[in-house]
Every structure is written in C-alpha cells, then in structure tokens.
Protein backbone atom coordinates (compact mmCIF):
# COMPACT_ATOMS: atom_id res chain seq x y z
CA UNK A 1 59.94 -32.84 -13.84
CA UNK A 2 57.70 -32.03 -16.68
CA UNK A 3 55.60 -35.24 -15.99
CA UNK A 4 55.17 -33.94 -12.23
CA UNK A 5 53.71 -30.56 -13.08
CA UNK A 6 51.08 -31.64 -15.82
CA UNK A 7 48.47 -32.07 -13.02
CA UNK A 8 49.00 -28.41 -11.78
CA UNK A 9 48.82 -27.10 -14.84
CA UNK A 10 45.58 -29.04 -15.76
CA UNK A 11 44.32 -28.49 -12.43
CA UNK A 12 45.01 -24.52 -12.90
CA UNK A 13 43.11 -25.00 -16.42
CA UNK A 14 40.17 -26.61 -15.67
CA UNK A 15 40.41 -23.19 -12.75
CA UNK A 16 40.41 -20.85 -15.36
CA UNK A 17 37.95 -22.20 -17.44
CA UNK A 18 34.91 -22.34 -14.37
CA UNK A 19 36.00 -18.56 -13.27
CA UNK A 20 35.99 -17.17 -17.17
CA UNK A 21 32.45 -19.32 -17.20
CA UNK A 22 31.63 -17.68 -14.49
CA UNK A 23 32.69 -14.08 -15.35
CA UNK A 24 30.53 -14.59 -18.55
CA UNK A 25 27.27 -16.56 -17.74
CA UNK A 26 24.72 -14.12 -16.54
CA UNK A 27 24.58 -14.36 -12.79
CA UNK A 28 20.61 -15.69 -12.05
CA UNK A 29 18.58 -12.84 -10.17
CA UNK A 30 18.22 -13.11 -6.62
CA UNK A 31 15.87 -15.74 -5.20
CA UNK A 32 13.11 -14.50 -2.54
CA UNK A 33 14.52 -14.75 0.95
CA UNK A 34 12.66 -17.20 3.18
CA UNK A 35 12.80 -15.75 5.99
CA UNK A 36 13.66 -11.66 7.28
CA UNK A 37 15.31 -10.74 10.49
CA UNK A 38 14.23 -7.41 11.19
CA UNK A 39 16.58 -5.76 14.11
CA UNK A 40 14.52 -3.84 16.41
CA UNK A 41 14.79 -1.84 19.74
CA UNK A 42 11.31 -3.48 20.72
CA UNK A 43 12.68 -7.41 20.06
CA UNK A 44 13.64 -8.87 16.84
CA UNK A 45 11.32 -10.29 14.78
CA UNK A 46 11.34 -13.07 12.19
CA UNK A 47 9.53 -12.41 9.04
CA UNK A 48 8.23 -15.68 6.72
CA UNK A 49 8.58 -13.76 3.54
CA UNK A 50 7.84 -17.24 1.93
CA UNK A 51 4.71 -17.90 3.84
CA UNK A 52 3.68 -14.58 2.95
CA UNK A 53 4.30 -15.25 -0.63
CA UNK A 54 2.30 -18.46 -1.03
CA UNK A 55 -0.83 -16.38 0.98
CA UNK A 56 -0.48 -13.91 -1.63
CA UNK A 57 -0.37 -16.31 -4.69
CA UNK A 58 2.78 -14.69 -5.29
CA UNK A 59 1.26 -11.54 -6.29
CA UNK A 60 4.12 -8.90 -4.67
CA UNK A 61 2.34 -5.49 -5.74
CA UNK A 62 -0.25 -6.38 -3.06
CA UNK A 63 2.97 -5.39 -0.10
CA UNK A 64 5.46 -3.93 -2.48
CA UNK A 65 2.85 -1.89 -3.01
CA UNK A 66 4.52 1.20 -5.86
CA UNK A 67 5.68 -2.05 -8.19
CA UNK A 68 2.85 -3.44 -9.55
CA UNK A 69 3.14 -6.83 -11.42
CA UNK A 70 7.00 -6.37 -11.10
CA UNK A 71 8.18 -10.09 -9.86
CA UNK A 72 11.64 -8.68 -8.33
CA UNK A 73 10.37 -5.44 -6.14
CA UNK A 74 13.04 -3.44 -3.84
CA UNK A 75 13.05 -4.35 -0.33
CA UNK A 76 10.90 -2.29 1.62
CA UNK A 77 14.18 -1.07 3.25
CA UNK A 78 14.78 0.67 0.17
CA UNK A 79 12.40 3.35 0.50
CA UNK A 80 11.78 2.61 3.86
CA UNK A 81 14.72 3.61 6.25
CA UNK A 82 15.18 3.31 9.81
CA UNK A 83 16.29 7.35 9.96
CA UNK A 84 15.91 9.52 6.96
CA UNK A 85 19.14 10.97 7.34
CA UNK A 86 22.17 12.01 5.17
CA UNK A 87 23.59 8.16 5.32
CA UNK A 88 20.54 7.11 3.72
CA UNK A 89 20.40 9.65 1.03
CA UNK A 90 23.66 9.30 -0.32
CA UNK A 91 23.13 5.06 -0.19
CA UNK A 92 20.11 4.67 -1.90
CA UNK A 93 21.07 6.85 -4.84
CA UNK A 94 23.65 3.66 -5.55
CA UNK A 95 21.39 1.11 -4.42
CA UNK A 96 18.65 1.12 -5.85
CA UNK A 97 17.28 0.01 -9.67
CA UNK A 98 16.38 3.36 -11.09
CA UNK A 99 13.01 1.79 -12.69
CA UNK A 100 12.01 2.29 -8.62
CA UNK A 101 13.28 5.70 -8.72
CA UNK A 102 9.74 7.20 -9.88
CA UNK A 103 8.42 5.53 -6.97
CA UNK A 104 8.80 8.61 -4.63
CA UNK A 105 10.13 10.78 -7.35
CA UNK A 106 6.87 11.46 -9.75
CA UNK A 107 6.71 14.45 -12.01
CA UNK A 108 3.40 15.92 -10.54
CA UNK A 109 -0.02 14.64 -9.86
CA UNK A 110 -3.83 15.72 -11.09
CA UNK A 111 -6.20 16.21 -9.09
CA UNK A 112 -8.63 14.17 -11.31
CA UNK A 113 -10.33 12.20 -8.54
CA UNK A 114 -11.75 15.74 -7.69
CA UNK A 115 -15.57 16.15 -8.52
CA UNK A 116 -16.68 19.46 -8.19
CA UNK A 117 -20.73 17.83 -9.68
CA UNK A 118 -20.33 15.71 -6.65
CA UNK A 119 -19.42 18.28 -4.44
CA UNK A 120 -21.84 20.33 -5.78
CA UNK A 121 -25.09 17.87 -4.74
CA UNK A 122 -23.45 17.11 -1.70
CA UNK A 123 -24.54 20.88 -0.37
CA UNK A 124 -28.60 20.74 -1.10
CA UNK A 125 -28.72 24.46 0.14
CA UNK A 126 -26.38 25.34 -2.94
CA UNK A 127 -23.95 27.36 -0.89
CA UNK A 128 -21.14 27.49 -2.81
CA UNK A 129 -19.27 29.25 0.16
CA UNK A 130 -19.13 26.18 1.80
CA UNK A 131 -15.93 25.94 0.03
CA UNK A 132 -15.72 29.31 -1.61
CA UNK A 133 -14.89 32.71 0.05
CA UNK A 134 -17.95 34.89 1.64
CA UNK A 135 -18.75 37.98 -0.47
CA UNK A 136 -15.97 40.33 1.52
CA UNK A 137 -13.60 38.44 -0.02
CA UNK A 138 -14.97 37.47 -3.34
CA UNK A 139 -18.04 38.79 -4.57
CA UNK A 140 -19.16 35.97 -6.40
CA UNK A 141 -17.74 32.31 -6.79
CA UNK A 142 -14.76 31.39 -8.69
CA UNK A 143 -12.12 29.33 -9.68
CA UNK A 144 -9.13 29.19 -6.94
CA UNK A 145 -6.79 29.23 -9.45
CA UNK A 146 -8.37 33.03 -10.07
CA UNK A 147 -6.33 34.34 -7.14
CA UNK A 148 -4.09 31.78 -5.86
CA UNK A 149 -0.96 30.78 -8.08
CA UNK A 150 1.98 28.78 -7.33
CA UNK A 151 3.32 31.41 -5.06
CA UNK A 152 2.44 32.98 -2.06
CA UNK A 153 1.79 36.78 -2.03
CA UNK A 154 1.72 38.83 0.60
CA UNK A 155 -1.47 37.68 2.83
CA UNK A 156 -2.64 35.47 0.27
CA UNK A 157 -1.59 31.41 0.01
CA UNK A 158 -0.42 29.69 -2.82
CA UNK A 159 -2.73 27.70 -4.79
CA UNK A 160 -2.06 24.23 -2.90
CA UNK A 161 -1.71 25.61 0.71
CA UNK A 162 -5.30 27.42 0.13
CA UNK A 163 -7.02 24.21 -1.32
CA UNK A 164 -5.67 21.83 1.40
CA UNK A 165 -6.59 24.42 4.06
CA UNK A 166 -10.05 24.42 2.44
CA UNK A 167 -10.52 20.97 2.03
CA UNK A 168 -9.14 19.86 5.07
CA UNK A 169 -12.21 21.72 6.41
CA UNK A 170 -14.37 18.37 5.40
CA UNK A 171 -11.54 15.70 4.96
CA UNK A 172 -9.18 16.35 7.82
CA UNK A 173 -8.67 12.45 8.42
CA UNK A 174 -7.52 12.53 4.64
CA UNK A 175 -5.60 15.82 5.11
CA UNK A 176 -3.85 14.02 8.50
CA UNK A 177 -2.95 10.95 6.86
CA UNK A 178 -0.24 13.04 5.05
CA UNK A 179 0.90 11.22 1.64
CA UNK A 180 -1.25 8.24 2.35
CA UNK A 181 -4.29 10.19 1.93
CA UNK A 182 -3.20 11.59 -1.48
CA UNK A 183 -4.53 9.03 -3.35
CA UNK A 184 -8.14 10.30 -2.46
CA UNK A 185 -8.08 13.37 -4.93
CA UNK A 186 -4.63 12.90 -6.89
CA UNK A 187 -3.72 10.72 -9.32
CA UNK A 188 0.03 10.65 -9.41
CA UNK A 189 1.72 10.77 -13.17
CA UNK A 190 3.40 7.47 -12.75
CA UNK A 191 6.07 8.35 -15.71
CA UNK A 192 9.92 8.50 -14.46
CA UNK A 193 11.39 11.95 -14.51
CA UNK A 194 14.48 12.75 -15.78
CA UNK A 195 16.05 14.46 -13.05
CA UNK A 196 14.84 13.34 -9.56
CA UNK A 197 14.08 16.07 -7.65
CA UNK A 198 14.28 16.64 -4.06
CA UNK A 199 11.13 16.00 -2.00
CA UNK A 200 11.32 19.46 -0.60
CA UNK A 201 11.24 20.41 -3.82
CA UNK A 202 7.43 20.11 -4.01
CA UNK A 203 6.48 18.82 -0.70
CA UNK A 204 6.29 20.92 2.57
CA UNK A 205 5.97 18.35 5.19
CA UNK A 206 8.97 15.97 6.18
CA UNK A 207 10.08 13.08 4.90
CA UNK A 208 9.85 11.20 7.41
CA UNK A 209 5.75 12.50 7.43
CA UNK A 210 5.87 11.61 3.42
CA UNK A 211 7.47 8.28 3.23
CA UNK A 212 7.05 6.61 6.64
CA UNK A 213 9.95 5.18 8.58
CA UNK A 214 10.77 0.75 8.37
CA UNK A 215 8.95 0.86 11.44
CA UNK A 216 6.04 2.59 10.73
CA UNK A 217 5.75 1.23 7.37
CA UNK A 218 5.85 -2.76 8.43
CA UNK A 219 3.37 -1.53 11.26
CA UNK A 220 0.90 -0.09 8.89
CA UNK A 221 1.19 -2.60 6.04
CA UNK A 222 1.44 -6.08 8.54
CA UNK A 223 -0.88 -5.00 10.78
CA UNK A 224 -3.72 -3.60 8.24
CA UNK A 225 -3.51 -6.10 6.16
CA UNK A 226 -3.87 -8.55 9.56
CA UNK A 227 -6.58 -6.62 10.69
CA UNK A 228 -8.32 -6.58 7.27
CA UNK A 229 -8.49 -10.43 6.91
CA UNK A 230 -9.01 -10.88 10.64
CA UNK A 231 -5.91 -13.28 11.00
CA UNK A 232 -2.72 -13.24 12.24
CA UNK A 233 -1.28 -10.80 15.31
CA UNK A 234 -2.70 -7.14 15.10
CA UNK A 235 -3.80 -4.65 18.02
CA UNK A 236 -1.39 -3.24 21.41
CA UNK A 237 -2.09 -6.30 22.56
CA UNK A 238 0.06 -8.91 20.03
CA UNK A 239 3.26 -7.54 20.13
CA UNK A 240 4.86 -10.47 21.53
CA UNK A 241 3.42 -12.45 18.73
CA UNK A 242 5.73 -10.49 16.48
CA UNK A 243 8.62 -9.53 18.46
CA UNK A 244 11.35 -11.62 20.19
CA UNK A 245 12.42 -10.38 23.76
C-alpha cells in the first residue's frame, strides 16, 4: 500500500517545489506585444507594435511620448481612455505605476519659454499696448501680475485667464490647440507631487480637451508622425488602410 502511493507523493513534491519556485522567483516584466487590436466603431484595426519598434530603434519616448528613456512605458490606454468618465477614474488610480502618475499630474509649470526681449523687437513701433492696456486703463505699462492675481475680482480676470486672453490675441492656433500648445511658453516642473490633484483643480477646460481621448490620441500621434516622414497611411482618404470593415 505504502509502495503504491510513493509516486503520488513524489509526484505532489516535485508540485510543490515548481509552485514555491514560482511564488519566489521574480516574475520577468512583460514583453512588448507584437501586435494591438484596437476595437473601434469605425473597423478594427491591427497595430504592429513590433514593426513600430524596430522603425524606432526601440527608442519608446518618441510615441510614449511623457516617459522618456523609460524601456517599459504605460499603454497609451492608460492615460488615454475611450470616455473620461467615472469608470475610468476610479481604474486607473489602481492601474497604473505611480512613477507615470506625474505624467498628467505636475505641480505647476513656468512660463520660462516666455521672452518678453523678443517680444519686445518683434513690435518696431515700440507699442507696448500691443499687449499692454491703453492709457484708460493703465496709465503707463506694467507687469500683469500688478493687477491680476490668482483670483478673479469683480470685473477684473485672474492672472492666467487675462494672459491667455491677451496672448491668444497673436497665438490663437497655440491658444486652440489646448494642452498641446502648452509646451510653447511653459515648461512643466516634471517632479511628482505628493498628492495628485484633480485636473479641475488648476485647469478650466475639460479633460477630455486636456488629455485627448484613445481615438484622438492614436489619430494625432499615427497620423503626424505618418505625415511627417511621408510614409505609411495618413489623410481622409486612408482610412481603410488602417481600419478593418
């Protein structure tokens, strides 16, 4: 009797000792998918994330584009979601790596890019109230930051309503591109805060108009990028190239 259940309990061993191997070995990270199948009300559409990869040289900042050298970026679905809604919220709080979490969540941004010398030249009358108030309002040029503050008083704006609203005047395809044309005058503090804030919080528009939908983000990213190097489907007119009926 003894002699008949050796094997099962050698066989329920050797068991145990591959699961308790694999409970403690480090599991490896995730290997890049091949290929993506992107569900979509237009068709679906097969992505080569490999081919992709090898036209890149493997460099993944240049489409996961907020992770710089980082060899195992988020999905683009993790930022990117079909509907911003409540479902989303509460899943990628538990989803994603919280070294991405600064991604969308940044503690402020300068406006260092700003040249006021260069704004200066660019007006060879010298009219400062190309930007600044006429005299009714103030009698002589100064510093937004003279009137304006944080908060909005009475008839007067807030600081960054009034300088949009002014710039705007000369960089409205900037001002339109919402948070893509940030970049142009901020420069975003890039260190992680310690309690993510909402975007509402800061931001005034959407965010759907702040971080742009799947849809509108593989859109912008595929078909710039396509359109850039003059290769590969881009324009109304390839959509079949990309999507399956």
């Amino acid at each position: 009797m003894q002699r008949r259940l050796l094997p099962i309990a050698v066989t329920v061993g050797i068991l145990f000792v591959v699961a308790l191997a694999g409970y403690l070995v480090p599991a490896p990270a995730a290997s890049p998918p091949v290929r993506i199948l992107l569900d979509n009300k237009g068709g679906k559409v097969i992505f080569t994330h490999q081919a992709h990869m090898n036209a890149q040289g493997k460099a993944c900042g240049t489409c996961h584009h907020t992770t710089g050298d980082d060899q195992n970026p988020p999905p683009c679905a993790a930022c990117h979601a079909n509907k911003f809604d409540q479902a989303f919220i509460d899943v990628h709080q538990t989803s994603m790596d919280d070294k991405t979490c600064a991604a969308c969540h940044h503690p402020g941004a300068s406006i260092a890019k700003f040249s006021h010398e260069n704004h200066e030249s660019d007006y060879a009358s010298g009219d400062c109230r190309a930007c600044h108030h006429d005299p009714s309002i103030e009698p002589e040029p100064q510093k937004c930051a003279n009137c304006h503050t944080d908060k909005a008083e009475a008839a007067r704006p807030d600081l960054m309503s009034a300088a949009h609203a002014r710039c705007a005047d000369c960089h409205q395809e900037w001002y339109d591109a919402g948070a893509g044309g940030c970049g142009k005058c901020h420069t975003r503090d890039q260190a992680e805060p310690a309690d993510p804030q909402a975007c509402s919080d800061c931001h005034k528009e959407p965010v759907d108009q702040l971080i742009p939908t799947t849809t509108a983000a593989f859109h912008g990213q595929c078909m710039g990028c396509h359109r850039k190097q003059d290769a590969g489907p881009f324009g109304d007119a390839a959509c079949g190239k990309c999507h399956m009926k």
